[in-house]
N, C-alpha and C. Protein backbone atom coordinates (compact mmCIF):
# COMPACT_ATOMS: atom_id res chain seq x y z
N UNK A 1 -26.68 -42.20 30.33
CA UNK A 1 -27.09 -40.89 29.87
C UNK A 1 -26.12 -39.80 30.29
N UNK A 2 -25.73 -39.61 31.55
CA UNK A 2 -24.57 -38.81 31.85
C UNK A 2 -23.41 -38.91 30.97
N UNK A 3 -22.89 -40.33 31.06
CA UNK A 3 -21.37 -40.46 29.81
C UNK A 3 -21.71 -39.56 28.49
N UNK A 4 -23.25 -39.62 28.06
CA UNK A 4 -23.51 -38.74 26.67
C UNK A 4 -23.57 -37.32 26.85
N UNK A 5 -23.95 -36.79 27.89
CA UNK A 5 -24.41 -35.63 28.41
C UNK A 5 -23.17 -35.32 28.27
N UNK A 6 -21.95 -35.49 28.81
CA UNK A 6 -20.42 -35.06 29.20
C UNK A 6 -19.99 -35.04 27.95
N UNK A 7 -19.95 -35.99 27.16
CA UNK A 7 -19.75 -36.22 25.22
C UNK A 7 -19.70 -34.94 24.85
N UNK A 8 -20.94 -34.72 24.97
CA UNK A 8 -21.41 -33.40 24.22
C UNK A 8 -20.86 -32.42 24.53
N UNK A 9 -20.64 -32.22 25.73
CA UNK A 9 -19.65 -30.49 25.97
C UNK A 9 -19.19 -30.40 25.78
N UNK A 10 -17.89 -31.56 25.90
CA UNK A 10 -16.67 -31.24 25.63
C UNK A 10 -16.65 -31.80 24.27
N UNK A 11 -17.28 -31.67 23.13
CA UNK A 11 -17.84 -31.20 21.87
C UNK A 11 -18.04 -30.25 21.80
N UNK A 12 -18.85 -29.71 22.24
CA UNK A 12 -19.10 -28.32 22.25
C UNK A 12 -18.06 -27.32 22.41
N UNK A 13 -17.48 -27.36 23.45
CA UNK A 13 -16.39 -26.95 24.12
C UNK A 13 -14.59 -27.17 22.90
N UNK A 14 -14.41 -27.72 22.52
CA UNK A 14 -13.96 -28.21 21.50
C UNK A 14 -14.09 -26.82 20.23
N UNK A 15 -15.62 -27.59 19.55
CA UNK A 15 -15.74 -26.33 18.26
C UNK A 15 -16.02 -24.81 18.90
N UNK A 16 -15.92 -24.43 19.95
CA UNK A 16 -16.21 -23.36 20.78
C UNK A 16 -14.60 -23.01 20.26
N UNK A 17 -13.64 -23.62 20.92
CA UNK A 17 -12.19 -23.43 20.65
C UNK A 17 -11.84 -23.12 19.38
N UNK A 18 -12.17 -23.78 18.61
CA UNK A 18 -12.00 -24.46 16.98
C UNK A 18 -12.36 -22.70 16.68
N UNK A 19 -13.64 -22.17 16.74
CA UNK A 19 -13.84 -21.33 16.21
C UNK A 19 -13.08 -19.86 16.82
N UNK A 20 -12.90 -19.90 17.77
CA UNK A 20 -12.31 -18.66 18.69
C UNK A 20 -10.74 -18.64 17.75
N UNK A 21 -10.10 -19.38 17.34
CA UNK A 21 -9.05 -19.50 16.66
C UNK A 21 -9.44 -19.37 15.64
N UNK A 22 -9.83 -19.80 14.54
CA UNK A 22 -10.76 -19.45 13.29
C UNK A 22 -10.79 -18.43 13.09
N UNK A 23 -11.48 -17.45 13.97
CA UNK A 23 -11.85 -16.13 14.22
C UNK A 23 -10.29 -15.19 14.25
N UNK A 24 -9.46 -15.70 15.20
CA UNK A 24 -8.89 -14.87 15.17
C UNK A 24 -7.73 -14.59 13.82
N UNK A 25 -7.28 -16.08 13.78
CA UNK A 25 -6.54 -15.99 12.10
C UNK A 25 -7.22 -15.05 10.80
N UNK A 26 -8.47 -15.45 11.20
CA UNK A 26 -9.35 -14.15 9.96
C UNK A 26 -8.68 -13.06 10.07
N UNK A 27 -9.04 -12.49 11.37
CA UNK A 27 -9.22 -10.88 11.93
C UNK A 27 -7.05 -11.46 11.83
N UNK A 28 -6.39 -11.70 11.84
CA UNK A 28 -4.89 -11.72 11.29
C UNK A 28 -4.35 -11.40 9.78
N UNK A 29 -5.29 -12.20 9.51
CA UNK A 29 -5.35 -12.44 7.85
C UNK A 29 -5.85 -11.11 7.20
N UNK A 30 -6.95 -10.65 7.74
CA UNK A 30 -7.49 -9.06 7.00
C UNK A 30 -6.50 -8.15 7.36
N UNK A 31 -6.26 -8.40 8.77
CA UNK A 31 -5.25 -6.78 8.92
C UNK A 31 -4.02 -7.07 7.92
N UNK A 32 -3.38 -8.24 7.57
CA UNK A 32 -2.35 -8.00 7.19
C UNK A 32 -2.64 -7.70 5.56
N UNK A 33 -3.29 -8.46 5.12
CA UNK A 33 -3.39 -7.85 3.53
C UNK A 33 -4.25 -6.00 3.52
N UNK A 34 -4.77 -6.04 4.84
CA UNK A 34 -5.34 -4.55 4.35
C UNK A 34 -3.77 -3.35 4.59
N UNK A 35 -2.73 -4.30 5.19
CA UNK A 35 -1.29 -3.60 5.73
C UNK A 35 -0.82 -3.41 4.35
N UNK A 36 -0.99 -4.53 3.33
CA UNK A 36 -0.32 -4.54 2.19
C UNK A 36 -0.65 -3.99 0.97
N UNK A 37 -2.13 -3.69 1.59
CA UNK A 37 -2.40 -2.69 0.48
C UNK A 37 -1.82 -1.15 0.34
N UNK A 38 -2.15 -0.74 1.51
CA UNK A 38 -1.86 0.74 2.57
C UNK A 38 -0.20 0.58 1.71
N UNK A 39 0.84 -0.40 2.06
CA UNK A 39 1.92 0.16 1.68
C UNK A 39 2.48 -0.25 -0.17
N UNK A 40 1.34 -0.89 -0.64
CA UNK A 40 1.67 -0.83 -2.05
C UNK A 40 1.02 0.57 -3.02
N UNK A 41 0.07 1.36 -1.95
CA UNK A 41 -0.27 3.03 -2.36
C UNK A 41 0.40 3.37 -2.21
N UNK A 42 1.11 3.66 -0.78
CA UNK A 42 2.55 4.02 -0.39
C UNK A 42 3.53 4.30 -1.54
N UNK A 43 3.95 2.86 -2.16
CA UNK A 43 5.07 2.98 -2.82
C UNK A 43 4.53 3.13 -4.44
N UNK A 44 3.44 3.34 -4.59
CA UNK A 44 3.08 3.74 -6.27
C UNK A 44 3.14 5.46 -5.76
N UNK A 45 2.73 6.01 -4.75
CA UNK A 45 2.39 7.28 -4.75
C UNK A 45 4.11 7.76 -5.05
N UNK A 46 5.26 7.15 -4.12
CA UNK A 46 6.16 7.26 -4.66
C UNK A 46 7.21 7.44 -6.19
N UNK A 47 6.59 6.39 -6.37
CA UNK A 47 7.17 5.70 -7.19
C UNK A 47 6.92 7.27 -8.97
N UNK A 48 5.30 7.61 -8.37
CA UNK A 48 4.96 8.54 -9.46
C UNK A 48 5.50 9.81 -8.68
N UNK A 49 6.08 10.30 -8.16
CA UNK A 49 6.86 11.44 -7.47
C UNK A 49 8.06 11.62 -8.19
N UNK A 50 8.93 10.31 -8.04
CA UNK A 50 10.25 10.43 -8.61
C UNK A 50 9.87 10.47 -10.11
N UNK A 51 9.41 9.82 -10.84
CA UNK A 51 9.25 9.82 -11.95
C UNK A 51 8.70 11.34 -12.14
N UNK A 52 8.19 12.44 -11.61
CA UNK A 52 8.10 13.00 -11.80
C UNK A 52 9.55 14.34 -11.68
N UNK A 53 10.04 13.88 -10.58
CA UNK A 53 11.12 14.45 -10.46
C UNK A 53 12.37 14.35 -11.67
N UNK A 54 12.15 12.89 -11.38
CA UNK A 54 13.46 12.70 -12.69
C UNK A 54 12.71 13.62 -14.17
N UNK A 55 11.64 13.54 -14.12
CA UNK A 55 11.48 14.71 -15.88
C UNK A 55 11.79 15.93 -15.25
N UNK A 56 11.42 16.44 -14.56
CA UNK A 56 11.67 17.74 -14.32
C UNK A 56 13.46 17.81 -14.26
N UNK A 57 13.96 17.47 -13.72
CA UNK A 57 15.90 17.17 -13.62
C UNK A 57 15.92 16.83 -14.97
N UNK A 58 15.68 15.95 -15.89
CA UNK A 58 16.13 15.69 -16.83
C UNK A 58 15.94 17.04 -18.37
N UNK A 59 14.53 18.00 -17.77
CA UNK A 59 14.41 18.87 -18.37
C UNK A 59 15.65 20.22 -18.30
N UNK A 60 15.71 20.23 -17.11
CA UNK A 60 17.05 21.25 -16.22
C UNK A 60 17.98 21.50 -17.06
N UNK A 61 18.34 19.49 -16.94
CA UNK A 61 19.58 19.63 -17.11
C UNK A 61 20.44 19.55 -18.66
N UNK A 62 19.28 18.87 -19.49
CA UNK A 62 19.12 19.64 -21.13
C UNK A 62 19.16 20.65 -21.76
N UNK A 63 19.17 21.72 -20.86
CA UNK A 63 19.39 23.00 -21.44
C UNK A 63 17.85 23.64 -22.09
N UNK A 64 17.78 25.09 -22.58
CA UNK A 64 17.33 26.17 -22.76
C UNK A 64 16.28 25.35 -24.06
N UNK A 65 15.34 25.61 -24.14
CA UNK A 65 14.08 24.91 -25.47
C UNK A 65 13.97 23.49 -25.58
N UNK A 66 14.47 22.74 -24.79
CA UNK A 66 14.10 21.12 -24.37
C UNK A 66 12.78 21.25 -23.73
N UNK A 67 12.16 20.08 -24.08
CA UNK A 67 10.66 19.88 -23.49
C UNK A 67 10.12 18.31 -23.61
N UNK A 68 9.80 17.61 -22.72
CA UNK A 68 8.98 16.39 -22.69
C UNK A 68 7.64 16.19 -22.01
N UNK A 69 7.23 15.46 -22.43
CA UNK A 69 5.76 15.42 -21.87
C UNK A 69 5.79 14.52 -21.35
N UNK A 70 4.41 14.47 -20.01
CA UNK A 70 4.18 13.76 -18.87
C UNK A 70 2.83 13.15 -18.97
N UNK A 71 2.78 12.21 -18.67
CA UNK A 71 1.45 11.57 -18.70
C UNK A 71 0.94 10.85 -17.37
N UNK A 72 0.32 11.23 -16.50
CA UNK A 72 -0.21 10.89 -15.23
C UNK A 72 -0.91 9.77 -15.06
N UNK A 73 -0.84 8.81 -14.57
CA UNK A 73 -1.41 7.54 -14.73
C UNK A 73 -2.76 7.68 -14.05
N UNK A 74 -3.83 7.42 -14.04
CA UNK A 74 -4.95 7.39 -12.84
C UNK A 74 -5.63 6.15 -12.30
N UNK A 75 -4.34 5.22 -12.76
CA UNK A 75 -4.95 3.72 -12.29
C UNK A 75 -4.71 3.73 -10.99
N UNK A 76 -3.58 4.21 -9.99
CA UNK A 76 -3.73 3.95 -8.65
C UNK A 76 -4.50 4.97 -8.17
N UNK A 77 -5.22 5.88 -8.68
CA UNK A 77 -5.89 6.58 -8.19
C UNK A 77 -6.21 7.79 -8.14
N UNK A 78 -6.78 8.48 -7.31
CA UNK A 78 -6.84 10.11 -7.58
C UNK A 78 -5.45 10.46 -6.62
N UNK A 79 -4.72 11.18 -7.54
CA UNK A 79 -3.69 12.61 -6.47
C UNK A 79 -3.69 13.53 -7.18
N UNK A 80 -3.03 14.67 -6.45
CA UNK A 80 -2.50 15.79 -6.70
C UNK A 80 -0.71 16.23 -6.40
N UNK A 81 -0.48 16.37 -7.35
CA UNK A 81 1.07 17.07 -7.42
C UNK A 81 1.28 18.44 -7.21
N UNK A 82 2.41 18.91 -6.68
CA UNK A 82 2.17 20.32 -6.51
C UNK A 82 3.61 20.73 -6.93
N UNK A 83 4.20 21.43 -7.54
CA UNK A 83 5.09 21.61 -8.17
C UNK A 83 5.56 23.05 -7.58
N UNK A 84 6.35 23.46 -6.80
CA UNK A 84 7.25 24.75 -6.44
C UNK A 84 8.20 25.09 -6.16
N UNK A 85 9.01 25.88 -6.34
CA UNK A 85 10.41 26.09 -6.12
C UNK A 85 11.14 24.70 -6.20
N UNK A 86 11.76 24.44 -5.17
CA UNK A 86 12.75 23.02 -5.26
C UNK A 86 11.71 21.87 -4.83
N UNK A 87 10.47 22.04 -4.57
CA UNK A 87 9.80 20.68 -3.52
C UNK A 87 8.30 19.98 -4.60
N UNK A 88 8.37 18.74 -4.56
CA UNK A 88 7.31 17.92 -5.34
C UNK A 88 6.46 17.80 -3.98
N UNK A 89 5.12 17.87 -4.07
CA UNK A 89 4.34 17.55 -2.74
C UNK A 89 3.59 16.89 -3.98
N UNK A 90 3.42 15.33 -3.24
CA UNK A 90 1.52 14.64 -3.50
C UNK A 90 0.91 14.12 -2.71
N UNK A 91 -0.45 14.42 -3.05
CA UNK A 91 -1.25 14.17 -1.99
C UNK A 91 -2.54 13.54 -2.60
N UNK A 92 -2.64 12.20 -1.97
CA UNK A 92 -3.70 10.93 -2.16
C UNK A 92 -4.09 10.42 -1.15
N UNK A 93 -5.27 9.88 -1.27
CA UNK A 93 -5.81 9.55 -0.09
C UNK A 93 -5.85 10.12 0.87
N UNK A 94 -5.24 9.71 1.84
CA UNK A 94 -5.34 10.56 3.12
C UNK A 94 -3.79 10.28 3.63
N UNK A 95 -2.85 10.57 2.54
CA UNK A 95 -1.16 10.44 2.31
C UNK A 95 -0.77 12.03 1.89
N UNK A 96 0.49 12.46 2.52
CA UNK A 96 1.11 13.43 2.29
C UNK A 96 2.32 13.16 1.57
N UNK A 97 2.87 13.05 0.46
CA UNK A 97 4.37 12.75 0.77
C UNK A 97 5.23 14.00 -0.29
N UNK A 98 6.84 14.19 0.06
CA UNK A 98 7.34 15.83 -0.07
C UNK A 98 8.55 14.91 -1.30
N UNK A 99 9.29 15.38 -1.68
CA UNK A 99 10.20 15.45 -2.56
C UNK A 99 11.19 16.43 -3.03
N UNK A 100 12.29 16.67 -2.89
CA UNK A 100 13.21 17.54 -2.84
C UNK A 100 14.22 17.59 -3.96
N UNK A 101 13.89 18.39 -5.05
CA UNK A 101 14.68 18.36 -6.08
C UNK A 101 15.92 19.15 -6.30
N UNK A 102 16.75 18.94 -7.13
CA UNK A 102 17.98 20.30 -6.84
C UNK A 102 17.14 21.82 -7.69
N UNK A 103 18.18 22.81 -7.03
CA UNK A 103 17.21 24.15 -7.07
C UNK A 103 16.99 23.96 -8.95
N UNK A 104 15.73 24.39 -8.59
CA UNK A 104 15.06 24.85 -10.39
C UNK A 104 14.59 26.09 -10.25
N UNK A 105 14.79 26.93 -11.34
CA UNK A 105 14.14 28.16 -11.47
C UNK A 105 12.74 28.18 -11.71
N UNK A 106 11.80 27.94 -10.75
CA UNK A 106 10.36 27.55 -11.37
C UNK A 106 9.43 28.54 -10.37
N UNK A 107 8.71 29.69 -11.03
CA UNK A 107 8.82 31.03 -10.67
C UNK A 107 6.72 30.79 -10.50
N UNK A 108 6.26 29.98 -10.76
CA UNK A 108 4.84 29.59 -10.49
C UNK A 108 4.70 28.38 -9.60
N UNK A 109 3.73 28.04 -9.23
CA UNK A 109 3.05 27.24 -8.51
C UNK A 109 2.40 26.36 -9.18
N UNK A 110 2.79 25.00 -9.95
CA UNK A 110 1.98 24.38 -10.43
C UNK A 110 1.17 23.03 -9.92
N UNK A 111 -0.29 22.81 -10.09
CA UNK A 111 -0.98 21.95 -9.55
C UNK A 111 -1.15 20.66 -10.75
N UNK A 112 -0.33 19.35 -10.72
CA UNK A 112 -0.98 18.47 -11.92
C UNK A 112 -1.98 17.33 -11.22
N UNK A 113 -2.52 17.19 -11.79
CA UNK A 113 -3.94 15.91 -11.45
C UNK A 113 -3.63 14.95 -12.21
N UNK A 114 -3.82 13.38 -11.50
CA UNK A 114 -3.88 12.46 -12.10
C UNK A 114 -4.72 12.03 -13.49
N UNK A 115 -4.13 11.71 -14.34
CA UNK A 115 -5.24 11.38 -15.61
C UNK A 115 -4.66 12.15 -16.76
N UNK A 116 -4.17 13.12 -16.63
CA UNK A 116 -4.03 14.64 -17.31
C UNK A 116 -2.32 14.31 -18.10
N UNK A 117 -2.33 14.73 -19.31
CA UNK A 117 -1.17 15.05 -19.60
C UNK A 117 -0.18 16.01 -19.33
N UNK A 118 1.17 16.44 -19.32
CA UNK A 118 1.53 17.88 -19.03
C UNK A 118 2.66 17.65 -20.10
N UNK A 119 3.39 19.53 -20.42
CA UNK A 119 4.59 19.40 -21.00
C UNK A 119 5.52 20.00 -20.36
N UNK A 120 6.71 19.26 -19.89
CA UNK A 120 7.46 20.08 -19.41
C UNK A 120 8.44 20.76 -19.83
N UNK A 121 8.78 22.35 -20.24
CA UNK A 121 9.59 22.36 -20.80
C UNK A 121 10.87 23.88 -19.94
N UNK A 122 11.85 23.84 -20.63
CA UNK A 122 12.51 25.08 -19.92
C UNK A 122 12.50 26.15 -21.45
N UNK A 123 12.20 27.15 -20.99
CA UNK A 123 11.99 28.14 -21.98
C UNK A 123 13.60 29.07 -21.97
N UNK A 124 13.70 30.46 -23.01
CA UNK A 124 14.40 30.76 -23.13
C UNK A 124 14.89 31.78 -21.77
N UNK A 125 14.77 31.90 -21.07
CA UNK A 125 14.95 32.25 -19.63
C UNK A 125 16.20 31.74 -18.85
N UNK A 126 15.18 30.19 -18.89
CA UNK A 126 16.31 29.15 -18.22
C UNK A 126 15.13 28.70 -17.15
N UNK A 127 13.64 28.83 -17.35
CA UNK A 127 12.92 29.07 -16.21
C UNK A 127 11.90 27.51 -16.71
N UNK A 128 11.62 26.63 -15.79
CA UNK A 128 11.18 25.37 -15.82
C UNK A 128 9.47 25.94 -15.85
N UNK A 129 8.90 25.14 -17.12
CA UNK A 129 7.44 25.81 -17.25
C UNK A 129 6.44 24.39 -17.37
N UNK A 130 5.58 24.37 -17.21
CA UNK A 130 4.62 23.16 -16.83
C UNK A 130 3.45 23.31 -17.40
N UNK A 131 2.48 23.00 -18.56
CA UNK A 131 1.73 23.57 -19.19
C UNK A 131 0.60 21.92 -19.62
């Protein structure tokens, strides 16, 4: 009866182990795909910055009554763009990120939201307008 008694613990003792490892590969396994999510927002929040930048530069640099339109995606989510002087700011989630364009004459403050179309165009001024 003892030889069985001893069996058993170190059975016990055993899936005791078994699971403490188990456990921890999980709690490995979540942090890293929740890591990979965090930086695939990251790089879409990006990714719609420049694309925003490059229309605005590409409007610039076309000259006086050129205009294209923008279309905001809202599949990765809700942001906000902020459009002033030389700097793109968006802001998602609980993400800041800045963008630095060459100087534009852009004499308002514009706010675009995800989902939303815009047009960008440069008027007879020379002045970058967002509508």
């Amino acid at each position: 009866m003892d030889e069985k008694g001893f069996i058993s613990i170190e059975y016990l003792f055993s899936i005791f182990i078994v699971l403490i490892i188990a456990v921890g590969v999980l709690f490995f396994t979540l942090t890293t795909i929740e890591s990979n999510k965090n930086i695939e927002n990251s790089v879409s929040s990006r990714l719609t910055l420049d694309n925003v930048a490059n229309l605005i530069s590409q409007v610039n640099a076309n000259g006086e009554g050129y205009s294209i339109y923008l279309h905001l995606d809202s599949k990765p989510g809700y942001y906000k763009i902020t459009v002033e002087k030389n700097k793109l700011t968006i802001q998602s989630w609980n993400r800041k990120g800045e963008k630095l364009v060459m100087p534009l004459k852009i004499d308002s403050k514009y706010e675009l939201y995800s989902g939303n179309d815009y047009l960008i165009s440069k008027n007879d001024e020379g002045k970058i307008v967002i509508r």
